[in-house]
Protein backbone atom coordinates (compact mmCIF):
# COMPACT_ATOMS: atom_id res chain seq x y z
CA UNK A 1 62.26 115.25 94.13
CA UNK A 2 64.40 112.63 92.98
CA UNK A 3 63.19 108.86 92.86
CA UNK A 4 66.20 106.21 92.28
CA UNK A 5 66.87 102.78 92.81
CA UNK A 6 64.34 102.16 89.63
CA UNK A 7 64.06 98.93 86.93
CA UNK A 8 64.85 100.43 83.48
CA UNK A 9 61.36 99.66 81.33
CA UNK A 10 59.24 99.26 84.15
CA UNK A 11 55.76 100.65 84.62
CA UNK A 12 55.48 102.30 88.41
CA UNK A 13 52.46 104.35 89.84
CA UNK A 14 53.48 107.59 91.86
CA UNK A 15 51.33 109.94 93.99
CA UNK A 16 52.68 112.71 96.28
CA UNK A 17 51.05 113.33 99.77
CA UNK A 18 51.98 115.90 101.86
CA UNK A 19 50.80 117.55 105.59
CA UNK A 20 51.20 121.10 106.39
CA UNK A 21 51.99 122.58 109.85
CA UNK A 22 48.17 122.43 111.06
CA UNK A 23 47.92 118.60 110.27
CA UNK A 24 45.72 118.85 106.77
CA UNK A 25 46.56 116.34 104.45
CA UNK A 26 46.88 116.59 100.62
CA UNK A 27 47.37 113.62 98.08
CA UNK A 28 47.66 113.78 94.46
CA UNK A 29 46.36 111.82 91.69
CA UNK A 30 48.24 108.85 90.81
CA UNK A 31 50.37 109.36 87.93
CA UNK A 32 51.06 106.10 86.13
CA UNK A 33 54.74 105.98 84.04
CA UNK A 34 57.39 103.84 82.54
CA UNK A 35 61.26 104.21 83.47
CA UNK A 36 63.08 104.47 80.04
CA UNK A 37 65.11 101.57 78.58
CA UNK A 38 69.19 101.25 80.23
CA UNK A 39 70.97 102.40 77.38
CA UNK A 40 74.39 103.36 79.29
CA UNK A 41 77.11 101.48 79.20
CA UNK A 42 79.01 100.26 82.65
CA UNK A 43 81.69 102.40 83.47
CA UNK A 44 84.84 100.28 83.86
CA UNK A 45 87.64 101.57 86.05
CA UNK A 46 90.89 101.06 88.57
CA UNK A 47 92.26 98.08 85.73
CA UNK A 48 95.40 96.39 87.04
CA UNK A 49 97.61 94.00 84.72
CA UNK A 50 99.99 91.91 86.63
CA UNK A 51 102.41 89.81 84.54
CA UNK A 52 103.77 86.43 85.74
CA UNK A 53 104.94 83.26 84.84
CA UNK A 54 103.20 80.06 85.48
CA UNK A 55 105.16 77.94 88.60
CA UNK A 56 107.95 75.66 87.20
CA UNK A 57 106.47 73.09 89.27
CA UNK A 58 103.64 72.98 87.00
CA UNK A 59 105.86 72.57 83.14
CA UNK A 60 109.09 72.21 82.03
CA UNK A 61 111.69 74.86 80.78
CA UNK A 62 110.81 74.23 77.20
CA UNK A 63 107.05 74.83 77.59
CA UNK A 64 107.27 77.74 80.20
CA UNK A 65 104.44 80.37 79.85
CA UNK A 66 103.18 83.60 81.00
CA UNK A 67 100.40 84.68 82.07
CA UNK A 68 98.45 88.01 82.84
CA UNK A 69 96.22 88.44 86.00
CA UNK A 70 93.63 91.27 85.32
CA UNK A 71 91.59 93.01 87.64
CA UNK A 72 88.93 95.65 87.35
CA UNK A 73 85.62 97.12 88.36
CA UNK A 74 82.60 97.93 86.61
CA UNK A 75 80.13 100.89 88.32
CA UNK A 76 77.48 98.20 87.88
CA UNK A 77 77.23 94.76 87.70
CA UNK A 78 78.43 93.23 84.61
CA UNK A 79 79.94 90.41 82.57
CA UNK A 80 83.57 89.69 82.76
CA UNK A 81 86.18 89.06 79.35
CA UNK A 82 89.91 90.18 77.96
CA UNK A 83 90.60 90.55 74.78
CA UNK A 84 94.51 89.95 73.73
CA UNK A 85 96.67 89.87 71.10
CA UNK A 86 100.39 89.79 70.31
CA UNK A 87 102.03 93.22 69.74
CA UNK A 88 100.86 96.47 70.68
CA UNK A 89 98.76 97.60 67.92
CA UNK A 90 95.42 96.93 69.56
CA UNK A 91 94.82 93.39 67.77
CA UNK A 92 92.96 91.23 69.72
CA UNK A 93 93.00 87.68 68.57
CA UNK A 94 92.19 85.55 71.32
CA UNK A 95 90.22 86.37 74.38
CA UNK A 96 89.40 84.63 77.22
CA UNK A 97 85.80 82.73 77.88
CA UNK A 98 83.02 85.45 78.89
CA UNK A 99 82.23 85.13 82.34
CA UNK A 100 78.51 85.80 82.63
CA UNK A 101 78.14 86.42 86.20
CA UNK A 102 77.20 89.69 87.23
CA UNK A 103 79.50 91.15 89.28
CA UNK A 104 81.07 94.67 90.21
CA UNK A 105 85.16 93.55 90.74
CA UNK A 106 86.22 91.63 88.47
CA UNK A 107 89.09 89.27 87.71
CA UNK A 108 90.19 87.23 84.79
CA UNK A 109 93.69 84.86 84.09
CA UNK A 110 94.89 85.31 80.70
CA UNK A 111 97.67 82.37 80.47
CA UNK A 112 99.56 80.29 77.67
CA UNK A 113 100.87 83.28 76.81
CA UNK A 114 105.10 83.51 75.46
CA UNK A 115 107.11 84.92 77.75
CA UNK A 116 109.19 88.05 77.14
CA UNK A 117 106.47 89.20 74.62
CA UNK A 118 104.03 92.22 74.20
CA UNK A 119 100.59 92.16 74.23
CA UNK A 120 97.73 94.21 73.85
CA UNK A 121 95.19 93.58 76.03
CA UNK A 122 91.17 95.28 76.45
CA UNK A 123 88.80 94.53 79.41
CA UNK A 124 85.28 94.08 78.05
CA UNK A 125 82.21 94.03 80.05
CA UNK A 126 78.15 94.61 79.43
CA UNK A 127 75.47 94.56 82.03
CA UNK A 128 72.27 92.62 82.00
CA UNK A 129 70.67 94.87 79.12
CA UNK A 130 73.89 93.82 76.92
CA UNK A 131 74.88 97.65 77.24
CA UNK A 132 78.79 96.86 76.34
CA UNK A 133 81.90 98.55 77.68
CA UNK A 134 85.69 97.80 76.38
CA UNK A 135 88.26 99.72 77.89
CA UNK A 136 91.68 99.59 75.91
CA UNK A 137 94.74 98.55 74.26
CA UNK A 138 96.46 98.18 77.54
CA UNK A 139 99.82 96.91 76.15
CA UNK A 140 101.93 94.95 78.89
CA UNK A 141 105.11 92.49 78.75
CA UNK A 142 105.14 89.18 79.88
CA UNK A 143 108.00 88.39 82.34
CA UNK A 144 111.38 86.79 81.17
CA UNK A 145 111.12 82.80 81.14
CA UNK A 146 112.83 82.04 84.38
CA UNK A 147 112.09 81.78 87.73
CA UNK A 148 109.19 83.18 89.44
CA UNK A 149 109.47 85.68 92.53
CA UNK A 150 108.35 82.73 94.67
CA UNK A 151 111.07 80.47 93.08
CA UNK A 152 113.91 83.22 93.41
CA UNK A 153 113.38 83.80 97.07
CA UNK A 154 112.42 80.17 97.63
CA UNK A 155 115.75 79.17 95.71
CA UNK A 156 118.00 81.89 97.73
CA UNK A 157 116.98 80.97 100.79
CA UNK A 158 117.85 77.15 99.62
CA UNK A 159 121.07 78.29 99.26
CA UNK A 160 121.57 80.39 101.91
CA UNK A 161 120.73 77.99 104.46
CA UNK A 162 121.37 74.66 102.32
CA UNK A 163 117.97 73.49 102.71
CA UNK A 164 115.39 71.72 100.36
């Protein structure tokens, strides 16, 4: 018999009854134990890196950054962080603040990042007995500094149908 849906170090009590086909009833002696301590890890999968650049709207030419959205899921519920760095060596030099919330899907916004530039990138997350998981490099580009998709499409149809 398996038993699941347990607390890692917590004491439980178990006993095992049981009827047979003529209605007599048998019950064991209580056997007292503790579950053992969460050592494992979360297991971190499906991680999605989207690059884009933040709207023009929001800075000018000159100051025009990237920024990476990433996405993931954990097979528990766990803390949230990326880890980046220029190049794509596996440096991480920066990372972005630790969300502490426990969660299974998970999203974080890596932004003031150059544009047209490589970075390494590693999702990190640990569940509630600070059991850590990383799960890296993933080495991405940001986008060319120019117009977003939303500003491209927004722009042709400007011109198409001499609007805005």
């Amino acid at each position: 018999m398996e038993i699941s849906g347990l607390v890692p170090q917590t004491p439980y009590i178990a006993y095992i009854e049981g009827v047979d086909e003529y209605g007599n009833k048998a019950v064991s002696e209580s056997v007292k134990f503790t579950t053992a301590t969460d050592t494992r890890p979360p297991k971190i999968s499906n991680v999605v890196v989207e690059p884009d650049l933040i709207s023009r709207s929001d800075q000018t030419d000159k100051s025009r950054s990237a920024q990476f959205v990433v996405s993931w899921e954990t097979d528990e519920p766990a803390t949230s962080k990326v880890e980046f760095g220029e190049g794509g060596a596996g440096v991480y030099t920066s990372s972005s603040k630790l969300d502490q919330e426990l969660r299974t899907k998970h999203l974080v916004i890596v932004s003031g990042l150059m544009p047209s530039k490589v970075y390494s990138l590693q999702v990190v997350s640990a569940d509630s007995y600070d059991n850590t998981a990383k799960y890296g490099p993933l080495v991405s580009i940001t986008p060319r500094s120019n117009d977003t998709i939303f500003e491209t499409v927004l722009g042709t149809i400007s011109n198409i149908f001499k609007i805005f």
